[in-house]
PDB file of N, CA and C in Angstrom:
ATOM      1  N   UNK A   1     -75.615-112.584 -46.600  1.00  0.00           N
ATOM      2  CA  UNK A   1     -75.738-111.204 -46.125  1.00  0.00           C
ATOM      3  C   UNK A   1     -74.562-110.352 -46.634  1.00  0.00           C
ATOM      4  N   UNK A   2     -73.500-111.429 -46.696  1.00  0.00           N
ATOM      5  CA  UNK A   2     -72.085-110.309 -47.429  1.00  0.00           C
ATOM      6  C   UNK A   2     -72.499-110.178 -48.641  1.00  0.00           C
ATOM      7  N   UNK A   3     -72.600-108.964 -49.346  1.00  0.00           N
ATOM      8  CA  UNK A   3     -72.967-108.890 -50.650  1.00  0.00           C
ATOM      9  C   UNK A   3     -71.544-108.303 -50.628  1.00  0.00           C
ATOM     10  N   UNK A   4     -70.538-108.866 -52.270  1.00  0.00           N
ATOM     11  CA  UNK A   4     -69.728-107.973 -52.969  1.00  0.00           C
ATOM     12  C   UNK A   4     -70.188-106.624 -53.494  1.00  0.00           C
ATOM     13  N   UNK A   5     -69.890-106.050 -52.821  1.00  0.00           N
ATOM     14  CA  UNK A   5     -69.814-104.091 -53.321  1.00  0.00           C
ATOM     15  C   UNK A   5     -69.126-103.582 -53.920  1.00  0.00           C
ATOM     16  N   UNK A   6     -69.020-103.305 -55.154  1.00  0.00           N
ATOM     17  CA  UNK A   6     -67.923-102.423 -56.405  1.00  0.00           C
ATOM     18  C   UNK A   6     -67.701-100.295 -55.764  1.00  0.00           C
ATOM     19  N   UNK A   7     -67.064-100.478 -55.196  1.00  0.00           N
ATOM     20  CA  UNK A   7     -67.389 -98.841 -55.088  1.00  0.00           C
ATOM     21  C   UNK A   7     -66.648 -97.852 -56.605  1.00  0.00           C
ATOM     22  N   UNK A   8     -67.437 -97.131 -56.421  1.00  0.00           N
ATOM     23  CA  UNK A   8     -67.430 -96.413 -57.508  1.00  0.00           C
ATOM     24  C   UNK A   8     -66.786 -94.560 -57.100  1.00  0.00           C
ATOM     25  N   UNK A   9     -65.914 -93.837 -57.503  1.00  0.00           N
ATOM     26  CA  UNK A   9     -65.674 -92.852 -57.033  1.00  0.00           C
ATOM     27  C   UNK A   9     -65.436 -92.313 -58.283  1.00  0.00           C
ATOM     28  N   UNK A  10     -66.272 -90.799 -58.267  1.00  0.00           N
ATOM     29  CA  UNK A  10     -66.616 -90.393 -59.845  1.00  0.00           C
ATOM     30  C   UNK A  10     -65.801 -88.903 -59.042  1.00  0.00           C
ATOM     31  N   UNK A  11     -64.616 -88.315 -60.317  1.00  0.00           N
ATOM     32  CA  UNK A  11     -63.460 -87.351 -59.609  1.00  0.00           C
ATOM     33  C   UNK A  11     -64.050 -86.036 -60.686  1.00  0.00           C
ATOM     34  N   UNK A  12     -64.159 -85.141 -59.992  1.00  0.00           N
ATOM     35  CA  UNK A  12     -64.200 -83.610 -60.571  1.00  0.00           C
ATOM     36  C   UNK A  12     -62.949 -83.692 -61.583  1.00  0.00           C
ATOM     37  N   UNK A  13     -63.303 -83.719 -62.514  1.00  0.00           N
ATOM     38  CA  UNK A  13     -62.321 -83.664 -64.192  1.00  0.00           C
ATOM     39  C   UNK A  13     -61.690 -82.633 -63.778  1.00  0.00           C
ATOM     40  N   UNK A  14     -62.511 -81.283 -63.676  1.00  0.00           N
ATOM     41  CA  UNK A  14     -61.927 -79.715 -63.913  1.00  0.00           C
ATOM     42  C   UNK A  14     -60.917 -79.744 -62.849  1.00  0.00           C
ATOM     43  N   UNK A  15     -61.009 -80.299 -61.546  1.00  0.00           N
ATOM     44  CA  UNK A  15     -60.426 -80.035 -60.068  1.00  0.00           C
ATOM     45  C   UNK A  15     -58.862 -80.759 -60.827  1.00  0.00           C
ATOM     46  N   UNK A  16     -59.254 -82.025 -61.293  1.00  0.00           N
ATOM     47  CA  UNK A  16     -58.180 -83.258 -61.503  1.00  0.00           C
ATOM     48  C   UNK A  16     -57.160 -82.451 -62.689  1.00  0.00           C
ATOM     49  N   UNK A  17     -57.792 -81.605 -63.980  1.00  0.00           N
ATOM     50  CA  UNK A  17     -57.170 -81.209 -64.595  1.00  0.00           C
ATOM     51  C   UNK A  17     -56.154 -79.956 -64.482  1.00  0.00           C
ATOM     52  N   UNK A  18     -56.900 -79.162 -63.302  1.00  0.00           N
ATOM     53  CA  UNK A  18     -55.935 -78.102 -62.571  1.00  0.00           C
ATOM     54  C   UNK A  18     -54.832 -78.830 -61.654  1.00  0.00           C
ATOM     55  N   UNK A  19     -55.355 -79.759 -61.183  1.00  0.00           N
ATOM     56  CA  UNK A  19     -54.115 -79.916 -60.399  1.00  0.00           C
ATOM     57  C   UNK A  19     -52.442 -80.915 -61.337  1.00  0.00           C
ATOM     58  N   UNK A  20     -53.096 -81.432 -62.628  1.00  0.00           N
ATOM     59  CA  UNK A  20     -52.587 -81.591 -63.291  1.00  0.00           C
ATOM     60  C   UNK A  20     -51.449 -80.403 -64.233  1.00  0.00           C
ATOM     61  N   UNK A  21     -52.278 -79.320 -64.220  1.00  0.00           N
ATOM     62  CA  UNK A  21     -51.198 -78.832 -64.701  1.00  0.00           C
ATOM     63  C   UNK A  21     -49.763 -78.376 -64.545  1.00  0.00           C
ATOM     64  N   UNK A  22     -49.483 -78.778 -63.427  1.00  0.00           N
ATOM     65  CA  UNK A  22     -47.967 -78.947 -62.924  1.00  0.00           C
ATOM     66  C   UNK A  22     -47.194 -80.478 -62.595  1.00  0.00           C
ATOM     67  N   UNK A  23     -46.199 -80.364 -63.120  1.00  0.00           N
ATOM     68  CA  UNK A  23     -45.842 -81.838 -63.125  1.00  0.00           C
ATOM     69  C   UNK A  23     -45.758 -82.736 -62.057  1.00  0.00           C
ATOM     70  N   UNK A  24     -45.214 -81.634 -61.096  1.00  0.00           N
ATOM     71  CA  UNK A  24     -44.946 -82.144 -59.564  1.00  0.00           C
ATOM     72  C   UNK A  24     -46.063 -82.828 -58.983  1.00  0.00           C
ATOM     73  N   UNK A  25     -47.203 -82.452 -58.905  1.00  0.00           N
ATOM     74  CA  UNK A  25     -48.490 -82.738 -58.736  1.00  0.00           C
ATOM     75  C   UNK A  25     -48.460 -83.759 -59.537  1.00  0.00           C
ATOM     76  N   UNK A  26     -48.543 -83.813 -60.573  1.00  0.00           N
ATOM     77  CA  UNK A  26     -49.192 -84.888 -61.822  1.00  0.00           C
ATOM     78  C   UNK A  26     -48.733 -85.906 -61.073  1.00  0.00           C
ATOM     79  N   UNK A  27     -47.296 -86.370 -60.449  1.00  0.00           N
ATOM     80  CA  UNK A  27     -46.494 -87.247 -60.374  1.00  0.00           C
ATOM     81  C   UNK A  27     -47.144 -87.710 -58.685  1.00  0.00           C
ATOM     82  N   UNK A  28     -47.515 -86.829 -57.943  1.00  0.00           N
ATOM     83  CA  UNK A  28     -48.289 -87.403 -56.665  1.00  0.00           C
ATOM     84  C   UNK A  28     -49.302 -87.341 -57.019  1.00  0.00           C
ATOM     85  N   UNK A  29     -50.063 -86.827 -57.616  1.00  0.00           N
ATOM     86  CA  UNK A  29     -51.345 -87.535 -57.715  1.00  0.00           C
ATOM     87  C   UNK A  29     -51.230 -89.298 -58.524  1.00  0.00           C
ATOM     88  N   UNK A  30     -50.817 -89.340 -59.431  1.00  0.00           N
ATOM     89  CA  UNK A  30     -50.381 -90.432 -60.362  1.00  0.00           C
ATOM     90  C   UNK A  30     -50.242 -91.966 -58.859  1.00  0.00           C
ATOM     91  N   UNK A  31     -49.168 -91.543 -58.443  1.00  0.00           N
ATOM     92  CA  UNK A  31     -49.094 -91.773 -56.922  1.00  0.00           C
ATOM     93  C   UNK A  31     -50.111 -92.758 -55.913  1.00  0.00           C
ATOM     94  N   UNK A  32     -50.699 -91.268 -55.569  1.00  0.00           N
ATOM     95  CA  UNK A  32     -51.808 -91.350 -54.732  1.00  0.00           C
ATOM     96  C   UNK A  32     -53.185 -92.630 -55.838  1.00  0.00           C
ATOM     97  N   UNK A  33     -53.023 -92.774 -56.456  1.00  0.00           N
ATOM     98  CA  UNK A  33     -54.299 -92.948 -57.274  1.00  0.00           C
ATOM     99  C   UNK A  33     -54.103 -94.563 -57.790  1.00  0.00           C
ATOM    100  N   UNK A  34     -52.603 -95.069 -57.611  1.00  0.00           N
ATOM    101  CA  UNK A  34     -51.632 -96.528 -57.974  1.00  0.00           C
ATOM    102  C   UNK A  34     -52.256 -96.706 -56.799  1.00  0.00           C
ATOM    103  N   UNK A  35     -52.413 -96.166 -55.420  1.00  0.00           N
ATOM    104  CA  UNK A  35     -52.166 -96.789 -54.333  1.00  0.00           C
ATOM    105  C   UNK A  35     -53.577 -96.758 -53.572  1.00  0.00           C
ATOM    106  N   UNK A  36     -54.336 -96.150 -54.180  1.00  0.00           N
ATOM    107  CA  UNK A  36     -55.593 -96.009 -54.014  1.00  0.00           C
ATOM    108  C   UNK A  36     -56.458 -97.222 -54.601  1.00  0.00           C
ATOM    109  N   UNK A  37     -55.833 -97.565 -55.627  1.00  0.00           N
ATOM    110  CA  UNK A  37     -56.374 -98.529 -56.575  1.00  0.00           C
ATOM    111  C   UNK A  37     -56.046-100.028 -56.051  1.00  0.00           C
ATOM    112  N   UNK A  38     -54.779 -99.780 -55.701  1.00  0.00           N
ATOM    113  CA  UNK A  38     -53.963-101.310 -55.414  1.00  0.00           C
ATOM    114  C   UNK A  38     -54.625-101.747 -53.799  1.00  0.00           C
ATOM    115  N   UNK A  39     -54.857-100.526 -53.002  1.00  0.00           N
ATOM    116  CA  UNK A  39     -55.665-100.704 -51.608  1.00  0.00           C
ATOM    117  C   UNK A  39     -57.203-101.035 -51.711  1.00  0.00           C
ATOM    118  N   UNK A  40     -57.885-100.595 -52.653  1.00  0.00           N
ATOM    119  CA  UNK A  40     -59.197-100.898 -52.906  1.00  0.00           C
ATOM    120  C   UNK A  40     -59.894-101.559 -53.597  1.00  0.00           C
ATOM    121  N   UNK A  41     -60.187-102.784 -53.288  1.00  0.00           N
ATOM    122  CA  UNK A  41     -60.529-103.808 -54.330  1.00  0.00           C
ATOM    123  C   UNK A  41     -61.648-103.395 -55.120  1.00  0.00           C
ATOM    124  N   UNK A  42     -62.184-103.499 -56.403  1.00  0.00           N
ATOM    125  CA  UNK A  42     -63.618-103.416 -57.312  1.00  0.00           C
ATOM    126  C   UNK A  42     -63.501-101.891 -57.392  1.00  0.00           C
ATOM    127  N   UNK A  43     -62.235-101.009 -57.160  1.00  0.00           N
ATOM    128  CA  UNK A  43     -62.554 -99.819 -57.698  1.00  0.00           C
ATOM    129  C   UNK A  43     -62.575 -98.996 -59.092  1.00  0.00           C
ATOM    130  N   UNK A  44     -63.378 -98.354 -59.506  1.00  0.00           N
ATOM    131  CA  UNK A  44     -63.086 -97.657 -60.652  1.00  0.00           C
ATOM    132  C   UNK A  44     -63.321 -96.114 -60.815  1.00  0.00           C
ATOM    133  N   UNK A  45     -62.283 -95.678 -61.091  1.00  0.00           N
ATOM    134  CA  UNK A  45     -61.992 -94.177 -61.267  1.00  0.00           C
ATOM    135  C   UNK A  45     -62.303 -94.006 -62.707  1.00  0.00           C
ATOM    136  N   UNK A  46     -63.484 -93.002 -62.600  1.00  0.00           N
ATOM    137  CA  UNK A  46     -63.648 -92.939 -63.375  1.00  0.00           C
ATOM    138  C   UNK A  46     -63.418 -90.631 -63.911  1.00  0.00           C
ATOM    139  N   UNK A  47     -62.648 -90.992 -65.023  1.00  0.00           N
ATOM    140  CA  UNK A  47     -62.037 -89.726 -65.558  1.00  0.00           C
ATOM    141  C   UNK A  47     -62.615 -89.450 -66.961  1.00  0.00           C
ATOM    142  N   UNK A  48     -62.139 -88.246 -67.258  1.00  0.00           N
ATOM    143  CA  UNK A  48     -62.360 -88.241 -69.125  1.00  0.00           C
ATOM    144  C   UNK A  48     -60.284 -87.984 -69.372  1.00  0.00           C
ATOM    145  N   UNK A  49     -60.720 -88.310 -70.246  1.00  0.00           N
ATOM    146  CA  UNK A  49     -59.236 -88.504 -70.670  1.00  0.00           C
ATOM    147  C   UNK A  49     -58.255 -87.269 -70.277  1.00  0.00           C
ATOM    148  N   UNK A  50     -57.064 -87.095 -69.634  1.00  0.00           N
ATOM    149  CA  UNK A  50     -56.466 -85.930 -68.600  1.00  0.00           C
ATOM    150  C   UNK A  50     -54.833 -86.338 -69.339  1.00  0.00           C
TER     151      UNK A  50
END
């Protein structure tokens, strides 16, 4: 009944690339996204290249 589940979280490029354009940001999001990854097993973020 336990099935392994991959979750998948697909991120607004345009949203991700505005908030990118300041470094301060770049550096918490960068952040947020190590720790997002390292907390969530089978995840993949998926981006276009930023």
């Amino acid at each position: 009944m336990h099935k392994k589940r991959h979750n998948v979280i697909i991120i607004n490029t345009e949203k991700v690339q505005e908030a990118l354009s300041t470094s301060s940001t770049r550096n918490s999001i960068k952040e947020r996204l190590a720790r997002i990854r390292s907390s969530t097993p089978g995840i993949i973020l998926a981006t276009k290249n930023v």
